[in-house]
N, C-alpha and C. Protein backbone atom coordinates (compact mmCIF):
# COMPACT_ATOMS: atom_id res chain seq x y z
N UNK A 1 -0.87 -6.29 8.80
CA UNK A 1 -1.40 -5.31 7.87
C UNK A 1 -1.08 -3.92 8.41
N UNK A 2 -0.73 -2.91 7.43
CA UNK A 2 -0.18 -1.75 8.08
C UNK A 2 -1.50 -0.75 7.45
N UNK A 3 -2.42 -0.60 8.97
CA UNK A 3 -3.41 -0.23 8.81
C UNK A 3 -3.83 1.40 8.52
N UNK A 4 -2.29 2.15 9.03
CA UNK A 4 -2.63 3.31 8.96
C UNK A 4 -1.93 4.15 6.88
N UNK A 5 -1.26 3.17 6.88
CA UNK A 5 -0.93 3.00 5.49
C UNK A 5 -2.58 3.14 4.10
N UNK A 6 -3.21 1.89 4.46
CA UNK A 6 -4.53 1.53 4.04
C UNK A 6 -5.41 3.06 4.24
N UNK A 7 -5.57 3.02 5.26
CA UNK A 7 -6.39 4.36 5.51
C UNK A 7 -6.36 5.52 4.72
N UNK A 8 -4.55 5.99 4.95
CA UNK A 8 -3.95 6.94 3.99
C UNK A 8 -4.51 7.19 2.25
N UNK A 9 -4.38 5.70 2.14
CA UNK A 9 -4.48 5.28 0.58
C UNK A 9 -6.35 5.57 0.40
N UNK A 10 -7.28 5.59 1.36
CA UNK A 10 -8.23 5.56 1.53
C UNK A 10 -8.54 7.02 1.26
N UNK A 11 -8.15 7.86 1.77
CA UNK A 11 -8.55 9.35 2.09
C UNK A 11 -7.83 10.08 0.56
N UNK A 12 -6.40 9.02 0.34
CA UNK A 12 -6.15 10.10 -1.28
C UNK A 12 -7.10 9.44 -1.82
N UNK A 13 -7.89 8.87 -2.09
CA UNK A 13 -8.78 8.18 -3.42
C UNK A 13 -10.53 9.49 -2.43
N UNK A 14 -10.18 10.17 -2.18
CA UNK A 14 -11.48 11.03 -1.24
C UNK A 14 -12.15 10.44 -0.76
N UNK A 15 -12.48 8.93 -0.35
CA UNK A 15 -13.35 8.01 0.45
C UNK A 15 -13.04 7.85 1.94
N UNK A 16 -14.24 7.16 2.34
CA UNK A 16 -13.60 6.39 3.68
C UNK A 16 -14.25 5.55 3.62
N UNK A 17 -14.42 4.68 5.25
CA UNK A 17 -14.38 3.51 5.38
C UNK A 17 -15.89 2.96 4.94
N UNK A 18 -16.54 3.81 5.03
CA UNK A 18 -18.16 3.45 4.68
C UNK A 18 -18.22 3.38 3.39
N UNK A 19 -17.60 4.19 1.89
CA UNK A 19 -17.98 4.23 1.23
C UNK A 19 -17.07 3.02 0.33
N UNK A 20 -16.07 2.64 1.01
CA UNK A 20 -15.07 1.37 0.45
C UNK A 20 -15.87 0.18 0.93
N UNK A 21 -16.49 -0.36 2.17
CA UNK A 21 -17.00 -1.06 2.35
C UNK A 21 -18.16 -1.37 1.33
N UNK A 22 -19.10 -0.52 1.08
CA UNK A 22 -20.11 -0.90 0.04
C UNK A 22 -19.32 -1.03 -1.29
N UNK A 23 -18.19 -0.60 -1.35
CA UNK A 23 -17.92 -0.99 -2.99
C UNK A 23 -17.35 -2.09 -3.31
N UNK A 24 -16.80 -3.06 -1.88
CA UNK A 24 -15.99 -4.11 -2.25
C UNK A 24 -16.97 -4.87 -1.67
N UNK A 25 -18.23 -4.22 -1.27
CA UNK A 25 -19.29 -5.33 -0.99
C UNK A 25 -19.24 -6.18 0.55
N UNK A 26 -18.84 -5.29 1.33
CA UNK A 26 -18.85 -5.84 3.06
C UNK A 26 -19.26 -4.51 3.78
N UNK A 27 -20.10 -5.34 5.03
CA UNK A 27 -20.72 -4.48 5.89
C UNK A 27 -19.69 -3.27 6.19
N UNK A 28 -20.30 -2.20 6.80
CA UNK A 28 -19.29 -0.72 7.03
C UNK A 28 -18.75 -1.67 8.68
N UNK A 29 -19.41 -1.85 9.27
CA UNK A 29 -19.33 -2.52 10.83
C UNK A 29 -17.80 -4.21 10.54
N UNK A 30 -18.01 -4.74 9.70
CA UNK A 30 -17.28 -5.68 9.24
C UNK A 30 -16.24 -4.88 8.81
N UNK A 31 -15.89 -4.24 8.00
CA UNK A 31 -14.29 -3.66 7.65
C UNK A 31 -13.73 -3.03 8.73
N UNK A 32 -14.98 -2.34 9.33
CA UNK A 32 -13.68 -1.48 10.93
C UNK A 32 -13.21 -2.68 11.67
N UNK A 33 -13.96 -4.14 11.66
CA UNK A 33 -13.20 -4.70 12.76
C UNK A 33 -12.38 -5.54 11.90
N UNK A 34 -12.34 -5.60 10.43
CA UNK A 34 -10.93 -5.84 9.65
C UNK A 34 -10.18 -5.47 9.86
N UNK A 35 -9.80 -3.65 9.83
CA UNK A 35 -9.27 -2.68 9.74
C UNK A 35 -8.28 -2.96 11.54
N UNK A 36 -9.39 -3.25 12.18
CA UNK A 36 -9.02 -3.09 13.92
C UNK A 36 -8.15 -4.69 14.54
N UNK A 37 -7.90 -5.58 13.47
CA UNK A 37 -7.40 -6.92 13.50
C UNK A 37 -8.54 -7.43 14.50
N UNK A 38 -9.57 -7.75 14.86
CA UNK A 38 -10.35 -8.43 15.25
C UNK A 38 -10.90 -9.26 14.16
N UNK A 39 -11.06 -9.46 12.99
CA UNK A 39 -11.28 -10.44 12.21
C UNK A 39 -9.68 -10.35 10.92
N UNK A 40 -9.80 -10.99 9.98
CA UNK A 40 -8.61 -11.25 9.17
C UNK A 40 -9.23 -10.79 7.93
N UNK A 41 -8.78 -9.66 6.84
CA UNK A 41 -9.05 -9.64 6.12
C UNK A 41 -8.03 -10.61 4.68
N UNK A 42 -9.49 -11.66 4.09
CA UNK A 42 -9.20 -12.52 3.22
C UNK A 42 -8.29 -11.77 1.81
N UNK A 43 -8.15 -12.34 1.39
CA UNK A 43 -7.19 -12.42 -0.21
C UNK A 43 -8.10 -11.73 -1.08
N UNK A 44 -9.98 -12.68 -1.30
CA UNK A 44 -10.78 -11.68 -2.09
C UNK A 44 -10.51 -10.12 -1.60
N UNK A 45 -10.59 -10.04 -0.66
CA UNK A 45 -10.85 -8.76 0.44
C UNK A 45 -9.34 -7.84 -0.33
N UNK A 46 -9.05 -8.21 -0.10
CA UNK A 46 -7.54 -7.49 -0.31
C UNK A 46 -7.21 -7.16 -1.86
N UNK A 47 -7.77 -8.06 -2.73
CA UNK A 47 -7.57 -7.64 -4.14
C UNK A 47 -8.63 -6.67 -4.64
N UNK A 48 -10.05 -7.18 -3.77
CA UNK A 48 -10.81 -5.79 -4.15
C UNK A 48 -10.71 -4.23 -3.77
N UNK A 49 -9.98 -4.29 -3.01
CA UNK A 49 -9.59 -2.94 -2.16
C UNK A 49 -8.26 -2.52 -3.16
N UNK A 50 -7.51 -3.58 -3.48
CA UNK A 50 -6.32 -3.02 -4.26
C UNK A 50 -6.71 -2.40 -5.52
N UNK A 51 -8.05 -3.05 -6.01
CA UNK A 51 -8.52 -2.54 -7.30
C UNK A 51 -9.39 -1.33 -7.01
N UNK A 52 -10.00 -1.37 -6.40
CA UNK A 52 -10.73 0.23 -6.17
C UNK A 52 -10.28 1.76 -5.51
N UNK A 53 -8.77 1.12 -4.60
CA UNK A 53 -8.23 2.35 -4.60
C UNK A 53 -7.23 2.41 -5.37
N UNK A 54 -6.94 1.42 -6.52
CA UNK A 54 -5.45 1.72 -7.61
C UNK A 54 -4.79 1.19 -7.07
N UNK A 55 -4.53 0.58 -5.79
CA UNK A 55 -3.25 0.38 -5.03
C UNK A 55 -2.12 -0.18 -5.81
N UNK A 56 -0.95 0.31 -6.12
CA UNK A 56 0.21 -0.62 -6.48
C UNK A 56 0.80 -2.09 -6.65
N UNK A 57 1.10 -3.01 -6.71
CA UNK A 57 1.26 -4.23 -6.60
C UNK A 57 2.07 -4.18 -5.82
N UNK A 58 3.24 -3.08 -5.60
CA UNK A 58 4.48 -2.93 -4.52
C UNK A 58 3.49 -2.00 -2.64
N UNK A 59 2.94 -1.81 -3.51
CA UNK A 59 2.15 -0.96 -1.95
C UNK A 59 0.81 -1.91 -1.70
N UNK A 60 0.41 -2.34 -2.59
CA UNK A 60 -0.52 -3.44 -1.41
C UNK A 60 0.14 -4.50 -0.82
N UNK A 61 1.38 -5.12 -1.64
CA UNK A 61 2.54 -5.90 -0.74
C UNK A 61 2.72 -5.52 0.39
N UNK A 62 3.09 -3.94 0.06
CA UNK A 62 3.63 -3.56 1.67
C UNK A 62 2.65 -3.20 2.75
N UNK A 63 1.41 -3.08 2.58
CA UNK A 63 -0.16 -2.81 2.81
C UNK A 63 -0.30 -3.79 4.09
N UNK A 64 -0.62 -5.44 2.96
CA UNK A 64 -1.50 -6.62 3.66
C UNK A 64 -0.66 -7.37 3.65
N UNK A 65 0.67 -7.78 3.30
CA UNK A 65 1.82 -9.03 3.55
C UNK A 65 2.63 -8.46 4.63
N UNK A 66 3.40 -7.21 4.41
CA UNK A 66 4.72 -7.08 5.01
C UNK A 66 4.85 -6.46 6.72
């Protein structure tokens, strides 16, 4: 996962990590250690984040697959 990509996409939508966490419905403490590869963020995980920051279908590809 290209984490500093995510982030980016985080800060143009004016949020951060606290306020994405409550909207896709996971602890603020649980996404940093998503974010930090200490846990794996799932598929739900990844489509809700694609939908709340707009993400692209070509830029969350390149996001959480590539």
């Amino acid at each position: 996962m290209k984490v500093n990509k995510l982030k980016g996409k985080i800060v143009e939508r004016g949020m951060n990590i606290e306020s994405l966490a409550k909207m896709i419905g996971v602890d603020r403490a649980t996404l940093y250690r998503k974010l930090n590869d200490a846990e794996k963020i799932t598929i739900g995980e990844a489509a809700k984040i694609k939908e709340v920051l707009e993400i692209s279908d070509s830029d969350a590809y390149d996001i959480f697959l590539a």
